[in-house]
C-alpha atoms as a PDB file:
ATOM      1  CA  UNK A   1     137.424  64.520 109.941  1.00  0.00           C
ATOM      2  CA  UNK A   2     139.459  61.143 110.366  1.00  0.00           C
ATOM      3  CA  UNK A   3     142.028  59.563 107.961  1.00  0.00           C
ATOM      4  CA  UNK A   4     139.254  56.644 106.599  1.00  0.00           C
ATOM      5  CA  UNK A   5     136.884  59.712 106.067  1.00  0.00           C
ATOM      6  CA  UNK A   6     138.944  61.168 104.078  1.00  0.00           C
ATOM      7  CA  UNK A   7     140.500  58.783 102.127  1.00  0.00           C
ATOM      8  CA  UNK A   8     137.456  57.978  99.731  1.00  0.00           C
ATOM      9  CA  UNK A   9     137.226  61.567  98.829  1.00  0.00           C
ATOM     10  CA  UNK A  10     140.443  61.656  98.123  1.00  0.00           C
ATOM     11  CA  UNK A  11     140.077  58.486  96.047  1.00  0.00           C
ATOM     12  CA  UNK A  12     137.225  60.297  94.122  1.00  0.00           C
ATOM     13  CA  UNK A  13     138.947  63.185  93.352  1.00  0.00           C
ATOM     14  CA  UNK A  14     141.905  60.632  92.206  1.00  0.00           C
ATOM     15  CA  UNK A  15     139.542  58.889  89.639  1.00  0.00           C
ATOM     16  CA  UNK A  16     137.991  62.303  88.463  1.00  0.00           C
ATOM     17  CA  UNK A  17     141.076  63.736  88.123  1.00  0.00           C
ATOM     18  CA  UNK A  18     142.356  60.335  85.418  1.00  0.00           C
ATOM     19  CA  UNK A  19     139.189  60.839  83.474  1.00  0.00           C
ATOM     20  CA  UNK A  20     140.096  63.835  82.531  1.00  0.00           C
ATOM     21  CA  UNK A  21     142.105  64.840  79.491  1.00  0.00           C
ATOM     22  CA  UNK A  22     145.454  65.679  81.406  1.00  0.00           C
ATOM     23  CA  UNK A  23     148.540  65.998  79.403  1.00  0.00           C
ATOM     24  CA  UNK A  24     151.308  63.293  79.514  1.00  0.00           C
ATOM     25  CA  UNK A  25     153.344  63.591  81.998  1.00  0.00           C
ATOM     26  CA  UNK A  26     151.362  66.004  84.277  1.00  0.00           C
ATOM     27  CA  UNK A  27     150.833  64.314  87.674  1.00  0.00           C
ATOM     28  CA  UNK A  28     147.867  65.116  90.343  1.00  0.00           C
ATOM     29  CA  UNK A  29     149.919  63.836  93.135  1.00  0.00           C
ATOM     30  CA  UNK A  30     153.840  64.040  93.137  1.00  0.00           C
ATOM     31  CA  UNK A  31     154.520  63.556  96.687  1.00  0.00           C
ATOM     32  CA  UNK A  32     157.432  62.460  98.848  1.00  0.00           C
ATOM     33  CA  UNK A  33     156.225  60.125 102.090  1.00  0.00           C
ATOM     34  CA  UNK A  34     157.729  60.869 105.482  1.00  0.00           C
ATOM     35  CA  UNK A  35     158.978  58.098 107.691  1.00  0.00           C
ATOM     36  CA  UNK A  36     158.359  57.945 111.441  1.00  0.00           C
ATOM     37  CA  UNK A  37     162.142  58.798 111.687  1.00  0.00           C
ATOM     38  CA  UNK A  38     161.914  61.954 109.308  1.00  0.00           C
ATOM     39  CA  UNK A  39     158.670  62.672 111.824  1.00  0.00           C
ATOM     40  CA  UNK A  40     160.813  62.384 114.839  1.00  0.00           C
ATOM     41  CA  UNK A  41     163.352  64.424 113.819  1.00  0.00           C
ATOM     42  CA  UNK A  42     160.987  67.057 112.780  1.00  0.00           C
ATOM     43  CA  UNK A  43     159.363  67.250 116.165  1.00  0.00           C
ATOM     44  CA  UNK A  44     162.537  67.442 117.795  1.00  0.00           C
ATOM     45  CA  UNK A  45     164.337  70.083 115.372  1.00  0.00           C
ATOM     46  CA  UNK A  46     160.950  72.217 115.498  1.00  0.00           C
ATOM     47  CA  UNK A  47     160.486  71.746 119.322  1.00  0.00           C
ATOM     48  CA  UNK A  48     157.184  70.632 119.063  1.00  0.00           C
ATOM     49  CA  UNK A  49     154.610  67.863 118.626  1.00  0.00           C
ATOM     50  CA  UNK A  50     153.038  67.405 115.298  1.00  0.00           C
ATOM     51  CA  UNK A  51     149.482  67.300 114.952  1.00  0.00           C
ATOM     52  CA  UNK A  52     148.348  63.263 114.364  1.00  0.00           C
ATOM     53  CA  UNK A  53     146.064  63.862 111.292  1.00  0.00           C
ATOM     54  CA  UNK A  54     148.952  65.701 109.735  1.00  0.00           C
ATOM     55  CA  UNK A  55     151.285  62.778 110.819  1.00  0.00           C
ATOM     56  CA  UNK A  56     149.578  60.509 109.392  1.00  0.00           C
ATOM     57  CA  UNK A  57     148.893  61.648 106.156  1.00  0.00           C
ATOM     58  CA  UNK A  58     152.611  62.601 105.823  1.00  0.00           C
ATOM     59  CA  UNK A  59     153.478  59.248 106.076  1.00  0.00           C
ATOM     60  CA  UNK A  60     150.595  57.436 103.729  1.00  0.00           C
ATOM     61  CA  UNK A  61     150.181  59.997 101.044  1.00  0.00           C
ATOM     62  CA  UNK A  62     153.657  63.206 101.890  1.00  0.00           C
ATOM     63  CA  UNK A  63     154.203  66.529 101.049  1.00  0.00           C
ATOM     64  CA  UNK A  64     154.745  67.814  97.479  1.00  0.00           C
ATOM     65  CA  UNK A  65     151.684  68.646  95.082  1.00  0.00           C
ATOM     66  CA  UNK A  66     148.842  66.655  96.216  1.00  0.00           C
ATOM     67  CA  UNK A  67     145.826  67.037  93.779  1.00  0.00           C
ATOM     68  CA  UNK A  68     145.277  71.031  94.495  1.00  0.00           C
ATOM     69  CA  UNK A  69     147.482  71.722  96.994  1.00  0.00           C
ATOM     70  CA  UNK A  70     151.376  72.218  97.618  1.00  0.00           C
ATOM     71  CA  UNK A  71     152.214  70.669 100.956  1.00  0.00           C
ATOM     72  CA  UNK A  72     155.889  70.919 101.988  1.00  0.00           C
ATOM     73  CA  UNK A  73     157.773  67.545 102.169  1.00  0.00           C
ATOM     74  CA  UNK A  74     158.715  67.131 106.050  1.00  0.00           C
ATOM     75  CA  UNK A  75     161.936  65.773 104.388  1.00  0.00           C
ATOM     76  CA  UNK A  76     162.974  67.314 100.567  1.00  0.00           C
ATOM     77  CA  UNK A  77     164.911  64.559  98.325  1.00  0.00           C
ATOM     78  CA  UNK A  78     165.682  67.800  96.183  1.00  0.00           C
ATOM     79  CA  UNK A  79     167.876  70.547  97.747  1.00  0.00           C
ATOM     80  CA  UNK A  80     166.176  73.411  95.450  1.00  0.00           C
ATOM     81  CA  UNK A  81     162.553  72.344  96.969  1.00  0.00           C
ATOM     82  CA  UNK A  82     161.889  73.638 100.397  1.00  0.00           C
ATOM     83  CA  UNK A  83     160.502  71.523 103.161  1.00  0.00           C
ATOM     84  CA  UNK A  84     159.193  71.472 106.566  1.00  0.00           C
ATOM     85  CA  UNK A  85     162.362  72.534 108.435  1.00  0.00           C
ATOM     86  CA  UNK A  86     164.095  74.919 105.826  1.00  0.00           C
ATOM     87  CA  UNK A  87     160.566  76.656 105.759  1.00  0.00           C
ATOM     88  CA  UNK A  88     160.624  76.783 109.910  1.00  0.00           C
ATOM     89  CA  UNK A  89     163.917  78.135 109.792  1.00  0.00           C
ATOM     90  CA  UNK A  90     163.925  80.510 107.160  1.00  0.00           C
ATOM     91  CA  UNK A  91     160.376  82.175 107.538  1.00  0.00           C
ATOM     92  CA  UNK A  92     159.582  81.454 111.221  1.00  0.00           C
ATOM     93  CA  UNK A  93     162.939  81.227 113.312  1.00  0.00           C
ATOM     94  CA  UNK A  94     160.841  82.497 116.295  1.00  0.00           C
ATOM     95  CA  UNK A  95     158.923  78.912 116.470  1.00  0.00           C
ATOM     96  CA  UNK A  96     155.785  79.841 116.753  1.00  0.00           C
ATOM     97  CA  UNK A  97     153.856  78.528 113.491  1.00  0.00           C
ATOM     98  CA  UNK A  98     154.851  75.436 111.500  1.00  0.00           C
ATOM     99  CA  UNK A  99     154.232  76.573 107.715  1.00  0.00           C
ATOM    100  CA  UNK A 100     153.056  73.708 105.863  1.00  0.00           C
ATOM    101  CA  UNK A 101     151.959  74.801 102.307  1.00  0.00           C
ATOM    102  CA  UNK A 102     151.924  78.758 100.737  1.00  0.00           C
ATOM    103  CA  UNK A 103     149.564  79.587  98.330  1.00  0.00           C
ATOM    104  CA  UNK A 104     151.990  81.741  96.146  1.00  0.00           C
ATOM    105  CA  UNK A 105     151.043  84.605  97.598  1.00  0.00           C
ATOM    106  CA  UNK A 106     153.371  84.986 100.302  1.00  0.00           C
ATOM    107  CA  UNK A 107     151.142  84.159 102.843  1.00  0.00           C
ATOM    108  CA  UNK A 108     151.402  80.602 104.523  1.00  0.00           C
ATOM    109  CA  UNK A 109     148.908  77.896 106.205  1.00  0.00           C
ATOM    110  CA  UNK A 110     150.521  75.768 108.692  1.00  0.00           C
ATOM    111  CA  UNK A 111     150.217  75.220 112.636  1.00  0.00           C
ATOM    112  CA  UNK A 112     150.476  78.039 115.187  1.00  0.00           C
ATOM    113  CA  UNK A 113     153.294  76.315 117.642  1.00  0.00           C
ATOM    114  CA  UNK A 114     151.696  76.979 121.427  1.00  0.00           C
ATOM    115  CA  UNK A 115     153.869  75.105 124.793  1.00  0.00           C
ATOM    116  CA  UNK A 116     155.440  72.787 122.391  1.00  0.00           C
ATOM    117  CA  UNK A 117     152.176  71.674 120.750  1.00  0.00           C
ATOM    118  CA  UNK A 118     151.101  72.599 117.037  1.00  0.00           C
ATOM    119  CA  UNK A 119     147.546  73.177 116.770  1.00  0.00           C
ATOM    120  CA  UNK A 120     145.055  70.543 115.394  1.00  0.00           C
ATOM    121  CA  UNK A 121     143.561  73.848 113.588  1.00  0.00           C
ATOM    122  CA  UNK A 122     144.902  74.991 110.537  1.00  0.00           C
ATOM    123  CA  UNK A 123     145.736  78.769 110.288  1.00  0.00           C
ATOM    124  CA  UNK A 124     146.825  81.259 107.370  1.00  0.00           C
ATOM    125  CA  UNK A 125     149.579  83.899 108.311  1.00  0.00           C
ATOM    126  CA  UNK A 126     148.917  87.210 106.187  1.00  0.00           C
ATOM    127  CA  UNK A 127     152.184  88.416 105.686  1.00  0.00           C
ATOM    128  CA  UNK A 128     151.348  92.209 105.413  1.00  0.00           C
ATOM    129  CA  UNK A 129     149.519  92.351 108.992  1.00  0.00           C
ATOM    130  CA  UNK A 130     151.351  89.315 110.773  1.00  0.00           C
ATOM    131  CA  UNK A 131     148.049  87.859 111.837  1.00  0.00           C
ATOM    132  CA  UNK A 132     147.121  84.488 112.196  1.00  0.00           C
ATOM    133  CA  UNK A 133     143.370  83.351 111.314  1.00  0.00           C
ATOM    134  CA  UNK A 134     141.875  79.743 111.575  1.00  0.00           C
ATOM    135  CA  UNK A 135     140.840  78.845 108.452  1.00  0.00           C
ATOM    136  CA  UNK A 136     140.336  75.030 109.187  1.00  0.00           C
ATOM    137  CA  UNK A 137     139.369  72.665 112.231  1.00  0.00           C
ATOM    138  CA  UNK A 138     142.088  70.051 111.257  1.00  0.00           C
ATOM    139  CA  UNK A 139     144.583  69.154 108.686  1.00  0.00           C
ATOM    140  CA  UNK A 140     142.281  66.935 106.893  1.00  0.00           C
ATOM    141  CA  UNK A 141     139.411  69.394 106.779  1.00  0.00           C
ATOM    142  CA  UNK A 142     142.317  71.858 104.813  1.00  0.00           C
ATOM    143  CA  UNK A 143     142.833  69.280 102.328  1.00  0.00           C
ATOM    144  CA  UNK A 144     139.667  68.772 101.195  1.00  0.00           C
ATOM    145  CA  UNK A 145     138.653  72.099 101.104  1.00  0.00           C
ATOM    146  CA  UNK A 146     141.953  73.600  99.735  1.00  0.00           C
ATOM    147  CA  UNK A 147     143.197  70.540  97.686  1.00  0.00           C
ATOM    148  CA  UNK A 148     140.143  68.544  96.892  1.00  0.00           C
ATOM    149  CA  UNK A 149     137.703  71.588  96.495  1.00  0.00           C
ATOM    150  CA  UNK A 150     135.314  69.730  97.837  1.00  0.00           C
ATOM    151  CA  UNK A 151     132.006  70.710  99.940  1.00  0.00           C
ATOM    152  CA  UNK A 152     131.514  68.853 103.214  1.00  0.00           C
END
């Protein structure tokens, strides 16, 4: 799935989501943008090259809540909220996956990290076995399913 694919889904999901009845105050998307420079610096600090459909979202739409899903900024504004890097550092010093959202359970998606090249496919690290399994083809494909709930 491309960027202009998604992007009237996630426009319908946008609209569906103001129709409803939501409390005041209560925001579908609360996200924080990354800039090619945050993007560089990423890349270099994690040794690796990002995958382009996650690139680019992170710099239209960002990390933080995004309709159904919590995406890790690449760059926090807040020093309590984790992002890209703190996440690399703290759960997977080894460098090979790039966690990008976890689901509360202690489990994480992300990008396994393979001769300095994060996978276009999206995987879910199960904490009690330490296995990786693709769950997605692309970054895109995650959000829609995960965030967007919807059927493709």
């Amino acid at each position: 799935m491309e960027f202009d694919e998604f992007e009237p889904i996630l426009r319908a999901e946008l609209t569906k989501q103001a129709e409803l009845d939501v409390p005041e105050g209560v925001r579908i998307i609360d996200a924080i943008a990354a800039s090619d420079d945050d993007l560089n610096r990423a890349e270099e600090a994690v040794n690796a090259e990002l995958p382009r459909k996650y690139k680019e979202f992170m710099e239209v739409v960002g990390g933080g809540l995004v309709v159904g899903v919590d995406l890790l900024p690449v760059v926090s504004t807040n020093p309590r909220i984790s992002d890209l890097l703190s996440a690399c550092t703290e759960e997977f010093p080894s460098g090979n996956f790039l966690p990008i959202s976890n689901p509360g359970t202690g489990d994480w998606w992300g990008f396994l990290v393979i001769d300095g090249r994060c996978s276009d496919q999206v995987f879910q690290y199960n904490r009690d076995t330490g296995d990786f399994e693709v769950t997605d083809e692309d970054f895109l494909t995650f959000l829609v399913r995960v965030g967007v709930r919807h059927e493709l």
